[in-house]
N, C-alpha and C. Protein backbone atom coordinates (compact mmCIF):
# COMPACT_ATOMS: atom_id res chain seq x y z
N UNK A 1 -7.57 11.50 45.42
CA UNK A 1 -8.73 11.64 46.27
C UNK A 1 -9.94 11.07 45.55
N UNK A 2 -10.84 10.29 46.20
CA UNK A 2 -11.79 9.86 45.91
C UNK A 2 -13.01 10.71 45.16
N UNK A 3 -14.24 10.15 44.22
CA UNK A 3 -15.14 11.13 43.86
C UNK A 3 -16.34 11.47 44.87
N UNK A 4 -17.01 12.75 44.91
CA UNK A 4 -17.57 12.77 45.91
C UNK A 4 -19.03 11.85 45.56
N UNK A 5 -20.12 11.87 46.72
CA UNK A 5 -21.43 11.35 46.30
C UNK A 5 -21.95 11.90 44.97
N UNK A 6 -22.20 13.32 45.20
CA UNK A 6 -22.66 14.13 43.97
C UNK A 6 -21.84 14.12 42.31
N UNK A 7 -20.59 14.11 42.61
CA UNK A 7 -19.43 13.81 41.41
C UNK A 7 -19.98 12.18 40.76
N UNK A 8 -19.78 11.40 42.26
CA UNK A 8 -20.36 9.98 41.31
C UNK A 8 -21.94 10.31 40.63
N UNK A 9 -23.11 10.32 41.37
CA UNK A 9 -23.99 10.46 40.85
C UNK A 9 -23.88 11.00 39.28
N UNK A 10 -23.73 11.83 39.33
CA UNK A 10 -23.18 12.46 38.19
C UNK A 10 -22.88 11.74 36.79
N UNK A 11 -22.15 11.02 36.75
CA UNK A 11 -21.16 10.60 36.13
C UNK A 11 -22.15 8.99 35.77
N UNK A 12 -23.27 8.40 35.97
CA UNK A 12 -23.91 7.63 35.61
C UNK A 12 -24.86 8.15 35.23
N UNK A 13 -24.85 7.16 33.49
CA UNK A 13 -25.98 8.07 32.65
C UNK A 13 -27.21 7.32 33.42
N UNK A 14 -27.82 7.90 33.73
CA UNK A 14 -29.32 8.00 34.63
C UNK A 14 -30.17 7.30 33.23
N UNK A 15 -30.52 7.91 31.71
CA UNK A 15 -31.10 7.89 30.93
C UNK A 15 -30.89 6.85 30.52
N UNK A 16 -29.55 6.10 30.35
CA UNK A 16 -29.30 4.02 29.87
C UNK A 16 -30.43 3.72 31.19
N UNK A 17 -29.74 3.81 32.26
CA UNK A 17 -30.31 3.09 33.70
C UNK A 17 -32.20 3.05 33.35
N UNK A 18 -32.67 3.82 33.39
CA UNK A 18 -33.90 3.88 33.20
C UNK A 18 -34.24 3.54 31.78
N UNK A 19 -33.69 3.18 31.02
CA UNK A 19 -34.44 2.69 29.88
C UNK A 19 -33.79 1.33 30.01
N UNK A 20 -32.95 0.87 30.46
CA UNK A 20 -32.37 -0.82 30.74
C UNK A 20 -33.26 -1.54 32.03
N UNK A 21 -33.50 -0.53 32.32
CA UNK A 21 -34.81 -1.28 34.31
C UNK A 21 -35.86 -2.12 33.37
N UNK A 22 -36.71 -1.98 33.02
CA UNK A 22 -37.57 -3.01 32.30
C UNK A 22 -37.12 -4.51 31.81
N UNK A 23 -36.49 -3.90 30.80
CA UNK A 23 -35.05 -5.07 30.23
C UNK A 23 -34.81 -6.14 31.43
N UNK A 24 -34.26 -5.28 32.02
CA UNK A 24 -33.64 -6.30 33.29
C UNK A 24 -34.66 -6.95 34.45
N UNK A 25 -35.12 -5.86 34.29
CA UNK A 25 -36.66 -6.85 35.25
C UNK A 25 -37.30 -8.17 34.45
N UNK A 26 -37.74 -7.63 33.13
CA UNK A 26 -37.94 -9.02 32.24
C UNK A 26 -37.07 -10.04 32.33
N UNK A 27 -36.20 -9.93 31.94
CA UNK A 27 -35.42 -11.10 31.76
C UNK A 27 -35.26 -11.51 33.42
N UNK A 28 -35.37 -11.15 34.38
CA UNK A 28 -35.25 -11.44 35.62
C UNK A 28 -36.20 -12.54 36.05
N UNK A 29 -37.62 -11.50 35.48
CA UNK A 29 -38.92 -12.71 35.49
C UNK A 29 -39.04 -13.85 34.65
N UNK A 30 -37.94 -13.71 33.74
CA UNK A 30 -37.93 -14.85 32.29
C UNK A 30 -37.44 -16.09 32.98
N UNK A 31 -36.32 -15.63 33.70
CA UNK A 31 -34.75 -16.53 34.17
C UNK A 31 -35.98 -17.18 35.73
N UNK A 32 -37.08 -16.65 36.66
CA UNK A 32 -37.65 -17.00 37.70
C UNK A 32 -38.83 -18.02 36.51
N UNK A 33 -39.35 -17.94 35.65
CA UNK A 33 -39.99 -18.29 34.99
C UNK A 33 -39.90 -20.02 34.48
N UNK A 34 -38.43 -19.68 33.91
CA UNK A 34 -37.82 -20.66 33.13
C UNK A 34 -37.22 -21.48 34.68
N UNK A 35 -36.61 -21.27 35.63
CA UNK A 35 -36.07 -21.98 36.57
C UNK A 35 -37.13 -22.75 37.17
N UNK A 36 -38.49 -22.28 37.04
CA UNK A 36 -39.28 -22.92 37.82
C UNK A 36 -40.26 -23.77 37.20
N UNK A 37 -40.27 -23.64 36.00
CA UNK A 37 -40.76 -24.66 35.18
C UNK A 37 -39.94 -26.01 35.12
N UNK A 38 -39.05 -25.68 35.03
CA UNK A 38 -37.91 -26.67 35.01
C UNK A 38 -37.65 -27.39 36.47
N UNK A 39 -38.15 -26.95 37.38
CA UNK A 39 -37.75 -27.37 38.59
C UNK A 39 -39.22 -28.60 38.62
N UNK A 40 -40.19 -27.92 37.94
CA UNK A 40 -41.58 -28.51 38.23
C UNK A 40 -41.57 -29.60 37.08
N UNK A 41 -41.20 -29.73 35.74
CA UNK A 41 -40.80 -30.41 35.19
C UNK A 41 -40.42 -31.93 35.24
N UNK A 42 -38.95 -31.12 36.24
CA UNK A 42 -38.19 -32.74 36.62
C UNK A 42 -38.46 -33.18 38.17
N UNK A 43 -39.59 -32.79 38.68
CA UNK A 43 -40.59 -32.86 39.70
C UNK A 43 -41.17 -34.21 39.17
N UNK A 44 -41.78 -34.23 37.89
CA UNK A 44 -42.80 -34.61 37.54
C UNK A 44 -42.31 -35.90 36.82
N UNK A 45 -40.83 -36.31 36.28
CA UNK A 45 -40.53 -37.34 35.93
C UNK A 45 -40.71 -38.29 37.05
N UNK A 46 -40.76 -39.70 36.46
CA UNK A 46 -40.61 -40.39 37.72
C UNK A 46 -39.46 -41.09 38.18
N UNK A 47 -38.90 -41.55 39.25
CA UNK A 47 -37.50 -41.88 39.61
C UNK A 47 -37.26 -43.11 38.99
N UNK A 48 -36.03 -43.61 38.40
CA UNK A 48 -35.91 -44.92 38.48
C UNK A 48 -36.09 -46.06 39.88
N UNK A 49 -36.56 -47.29 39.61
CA UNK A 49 -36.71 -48.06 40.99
C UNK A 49 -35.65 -48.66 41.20
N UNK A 50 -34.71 -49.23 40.52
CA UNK A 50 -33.55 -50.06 40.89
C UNK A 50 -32.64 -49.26 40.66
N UNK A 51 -32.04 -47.87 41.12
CA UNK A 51 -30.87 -47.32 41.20
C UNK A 51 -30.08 -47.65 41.85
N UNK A 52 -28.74 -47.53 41.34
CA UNK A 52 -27.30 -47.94 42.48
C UNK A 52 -27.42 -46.75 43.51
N UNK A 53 -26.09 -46.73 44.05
CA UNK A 53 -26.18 -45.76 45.37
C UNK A 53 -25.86 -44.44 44.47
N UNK A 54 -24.50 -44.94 43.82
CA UNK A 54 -24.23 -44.04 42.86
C UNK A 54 -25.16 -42.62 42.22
N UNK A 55 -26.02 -43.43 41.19
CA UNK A 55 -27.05 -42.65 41.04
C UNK A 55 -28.10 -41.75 41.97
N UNK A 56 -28.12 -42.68 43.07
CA UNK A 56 -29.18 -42.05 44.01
C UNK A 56 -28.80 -40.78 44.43
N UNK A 57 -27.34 -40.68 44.84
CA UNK A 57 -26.34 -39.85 44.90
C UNK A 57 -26.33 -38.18 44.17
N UNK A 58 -26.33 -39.31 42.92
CA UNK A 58 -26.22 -38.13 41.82
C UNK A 58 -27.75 -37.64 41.37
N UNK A 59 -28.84 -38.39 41.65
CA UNK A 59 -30.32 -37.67 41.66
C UNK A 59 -30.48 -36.34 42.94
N UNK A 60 -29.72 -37.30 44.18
CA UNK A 60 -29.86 -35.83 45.25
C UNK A 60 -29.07 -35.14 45.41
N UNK A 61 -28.31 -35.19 44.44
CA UNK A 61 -26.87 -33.52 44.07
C UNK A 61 -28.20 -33.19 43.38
N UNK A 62 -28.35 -33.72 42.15
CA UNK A 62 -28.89 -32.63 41.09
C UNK A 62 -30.53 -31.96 41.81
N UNK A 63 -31.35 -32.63 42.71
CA UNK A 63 -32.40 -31.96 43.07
C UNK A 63 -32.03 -31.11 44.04
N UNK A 64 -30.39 -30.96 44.98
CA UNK A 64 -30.06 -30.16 45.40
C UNK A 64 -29.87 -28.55 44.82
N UNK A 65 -29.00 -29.32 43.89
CA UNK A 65 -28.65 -27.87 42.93
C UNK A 65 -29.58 -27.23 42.41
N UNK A 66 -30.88 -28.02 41.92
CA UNK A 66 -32.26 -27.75 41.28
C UNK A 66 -32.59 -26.60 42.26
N UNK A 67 -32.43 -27.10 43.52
CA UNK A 67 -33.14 -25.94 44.86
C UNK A 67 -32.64 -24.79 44.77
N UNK A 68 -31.26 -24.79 44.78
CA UNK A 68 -29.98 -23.79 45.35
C UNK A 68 -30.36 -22.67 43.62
N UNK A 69 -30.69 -23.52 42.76
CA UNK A 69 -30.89 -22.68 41.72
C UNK A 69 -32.08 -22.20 41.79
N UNK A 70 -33.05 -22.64 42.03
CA UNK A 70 -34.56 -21.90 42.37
C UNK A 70 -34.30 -20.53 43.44
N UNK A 71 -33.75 -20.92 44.24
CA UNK A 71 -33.29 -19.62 45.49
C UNK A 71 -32.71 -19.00 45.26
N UNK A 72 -31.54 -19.09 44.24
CA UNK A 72 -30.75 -17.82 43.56
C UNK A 72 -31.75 -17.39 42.28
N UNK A 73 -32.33 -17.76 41.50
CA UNK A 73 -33.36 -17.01 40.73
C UNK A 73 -34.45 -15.89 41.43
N UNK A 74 -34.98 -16.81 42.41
CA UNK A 74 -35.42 -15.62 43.18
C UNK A 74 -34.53 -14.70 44.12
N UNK A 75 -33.75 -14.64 44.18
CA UNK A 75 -32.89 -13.73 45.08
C UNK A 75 -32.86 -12.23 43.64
N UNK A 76 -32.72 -13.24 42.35
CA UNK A 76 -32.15 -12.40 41.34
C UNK A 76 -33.58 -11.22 40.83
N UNK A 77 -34.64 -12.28 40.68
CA UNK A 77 -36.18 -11.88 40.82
C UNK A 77 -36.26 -10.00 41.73
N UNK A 78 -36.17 -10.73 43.18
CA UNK A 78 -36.04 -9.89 43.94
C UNK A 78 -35.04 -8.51 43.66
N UNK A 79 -33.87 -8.67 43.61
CA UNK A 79 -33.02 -7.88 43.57
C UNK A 79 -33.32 -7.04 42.09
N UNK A 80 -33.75 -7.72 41.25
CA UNK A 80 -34.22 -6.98 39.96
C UNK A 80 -35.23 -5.95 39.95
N UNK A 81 -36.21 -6.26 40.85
CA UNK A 81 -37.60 -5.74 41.17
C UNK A 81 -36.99 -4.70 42.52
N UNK A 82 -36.18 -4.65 43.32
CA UNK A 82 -35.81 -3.79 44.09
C UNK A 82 -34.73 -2.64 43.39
N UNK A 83 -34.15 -3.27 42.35
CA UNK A 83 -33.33 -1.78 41.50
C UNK A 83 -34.13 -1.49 40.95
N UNK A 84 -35.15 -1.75 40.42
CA UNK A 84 -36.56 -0.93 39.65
C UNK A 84 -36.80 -0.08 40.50
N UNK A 85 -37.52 -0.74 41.69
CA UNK A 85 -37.32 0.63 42.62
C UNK A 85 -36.66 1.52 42.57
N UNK A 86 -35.77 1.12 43.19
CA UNK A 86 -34.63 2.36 43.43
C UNK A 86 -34.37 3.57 42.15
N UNK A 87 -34.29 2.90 40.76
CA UNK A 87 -34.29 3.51 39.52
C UNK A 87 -35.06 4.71 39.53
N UNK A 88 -36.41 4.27 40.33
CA UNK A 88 -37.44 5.19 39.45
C UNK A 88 -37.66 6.07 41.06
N UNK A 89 -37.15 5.48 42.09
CA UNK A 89 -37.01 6.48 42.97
C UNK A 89 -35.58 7.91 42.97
N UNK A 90 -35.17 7.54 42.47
CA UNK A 90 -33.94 7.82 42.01
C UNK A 90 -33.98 9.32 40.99
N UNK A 91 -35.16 8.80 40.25
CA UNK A 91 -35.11 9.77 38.46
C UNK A 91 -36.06 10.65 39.42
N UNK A 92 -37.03 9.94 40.00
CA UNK A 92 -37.98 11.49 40.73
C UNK A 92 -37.31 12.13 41.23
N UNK A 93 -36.33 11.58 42.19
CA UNK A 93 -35.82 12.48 43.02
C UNK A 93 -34.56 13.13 42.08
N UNK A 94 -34.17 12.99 41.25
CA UNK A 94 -33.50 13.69 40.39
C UNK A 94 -34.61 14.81 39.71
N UNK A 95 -35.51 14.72 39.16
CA UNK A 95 -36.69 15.79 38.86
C UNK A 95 -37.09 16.82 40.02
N UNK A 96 -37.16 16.40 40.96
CA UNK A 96 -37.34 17.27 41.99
C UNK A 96 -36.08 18.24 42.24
N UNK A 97 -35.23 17.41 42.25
CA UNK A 97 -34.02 18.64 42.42
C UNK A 97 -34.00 19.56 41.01
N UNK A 98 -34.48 19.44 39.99
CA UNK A 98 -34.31 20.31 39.16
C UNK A 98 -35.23 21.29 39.27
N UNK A 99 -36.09 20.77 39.56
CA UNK A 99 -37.35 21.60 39.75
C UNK A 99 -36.40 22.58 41.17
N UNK A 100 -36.58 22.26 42.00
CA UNK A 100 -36.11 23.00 43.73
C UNK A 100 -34.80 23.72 42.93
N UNK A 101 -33.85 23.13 42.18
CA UNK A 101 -32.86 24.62 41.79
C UNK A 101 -33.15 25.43 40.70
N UNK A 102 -33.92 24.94 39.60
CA UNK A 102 -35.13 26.37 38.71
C UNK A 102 -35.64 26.77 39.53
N UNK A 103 -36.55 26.67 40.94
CA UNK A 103 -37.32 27.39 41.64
C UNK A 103 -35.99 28.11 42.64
N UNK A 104 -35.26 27.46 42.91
CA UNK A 104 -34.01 28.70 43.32
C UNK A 104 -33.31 29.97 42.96
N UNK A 105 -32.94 29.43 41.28
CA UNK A 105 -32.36 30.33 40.45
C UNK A 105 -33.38 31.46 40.24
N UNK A 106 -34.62 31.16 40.33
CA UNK A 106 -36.33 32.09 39.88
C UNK A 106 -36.26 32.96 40.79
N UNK A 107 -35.75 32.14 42.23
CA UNK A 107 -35.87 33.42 43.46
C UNK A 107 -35.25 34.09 43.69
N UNK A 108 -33.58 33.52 43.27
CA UNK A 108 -32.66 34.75 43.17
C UNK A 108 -32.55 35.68 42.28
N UNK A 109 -33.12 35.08 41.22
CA UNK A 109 -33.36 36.64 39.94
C UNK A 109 -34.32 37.82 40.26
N UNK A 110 -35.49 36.74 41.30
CA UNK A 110 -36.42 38.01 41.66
C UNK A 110 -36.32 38.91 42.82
N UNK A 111 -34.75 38.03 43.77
CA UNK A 111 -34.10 38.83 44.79
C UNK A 111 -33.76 40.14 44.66
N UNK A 112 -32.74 39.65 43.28
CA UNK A 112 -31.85 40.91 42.62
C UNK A 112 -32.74 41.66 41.84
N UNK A 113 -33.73 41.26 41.07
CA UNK A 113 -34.61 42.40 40.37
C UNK A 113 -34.92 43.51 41.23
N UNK A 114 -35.25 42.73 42.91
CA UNK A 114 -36.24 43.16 43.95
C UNK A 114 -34.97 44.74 44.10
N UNK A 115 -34.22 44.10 44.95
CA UNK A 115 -32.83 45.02 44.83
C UNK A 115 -32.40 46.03 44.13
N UNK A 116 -32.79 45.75 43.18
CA UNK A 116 -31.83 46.79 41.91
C UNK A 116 -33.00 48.07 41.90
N UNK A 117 -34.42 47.59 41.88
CA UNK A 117 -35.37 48.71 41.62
C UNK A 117 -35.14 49.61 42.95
């Protein structure tokens, strides 16, 4: 049988995750950084004038791929900056539940105190 939501949760150290979110956001912005310099770069060379077809060919693969790689950097950008989110939405809402079951356990001790007197 499968683990439940709460079993998985569980079972991922929360404390790596939140100290690796930065990490990974950086290098996210490094890798959007570096792709786009490079894209602007070989922007900026100028074409040869007497190319075969051949080459011409192989200049508009590679400014293809240049693109397809700019759009997956930012996809990665994005997706980096949206598990940050989630991370730190994640650890609050993990704080809150600790808090809401100490403030549980508080009320049932003062149930049974209430009781017993």
């Amino acid at each position: 049988m499968g683990l439940s939501w709460m079993s998985a949760i569980k079972l991922i150290p929360w404390v790596d995750v939140v100290q690796a979110t930065p990490g990974i956001v950086r290098g996210a912005r490094d890798l959007w950084s570096r792709t786009r310099g490079a894209k602007e770069a070989v922007a900026a060379q100028p074409s040869p004038v007497n190319a075969s077809d051949d080459l011409a060919q192989l200049g508009t693969r590679i400014a293809r791929l240049e693109t397809e790689q700019l759009e997956a950097s930012q996809l990665i950008n994005t997706l980096a900056e949206q598990n940050a989110q989630l991370v730190a939405t994640l650890d609050a809402q993990r704080r809150r539940t600790r808090a809401l079951l100490a403030f549980c356990v508080l009320l049932a001790l003062g149930l049974v105190a209430t009781w017993l007197r």
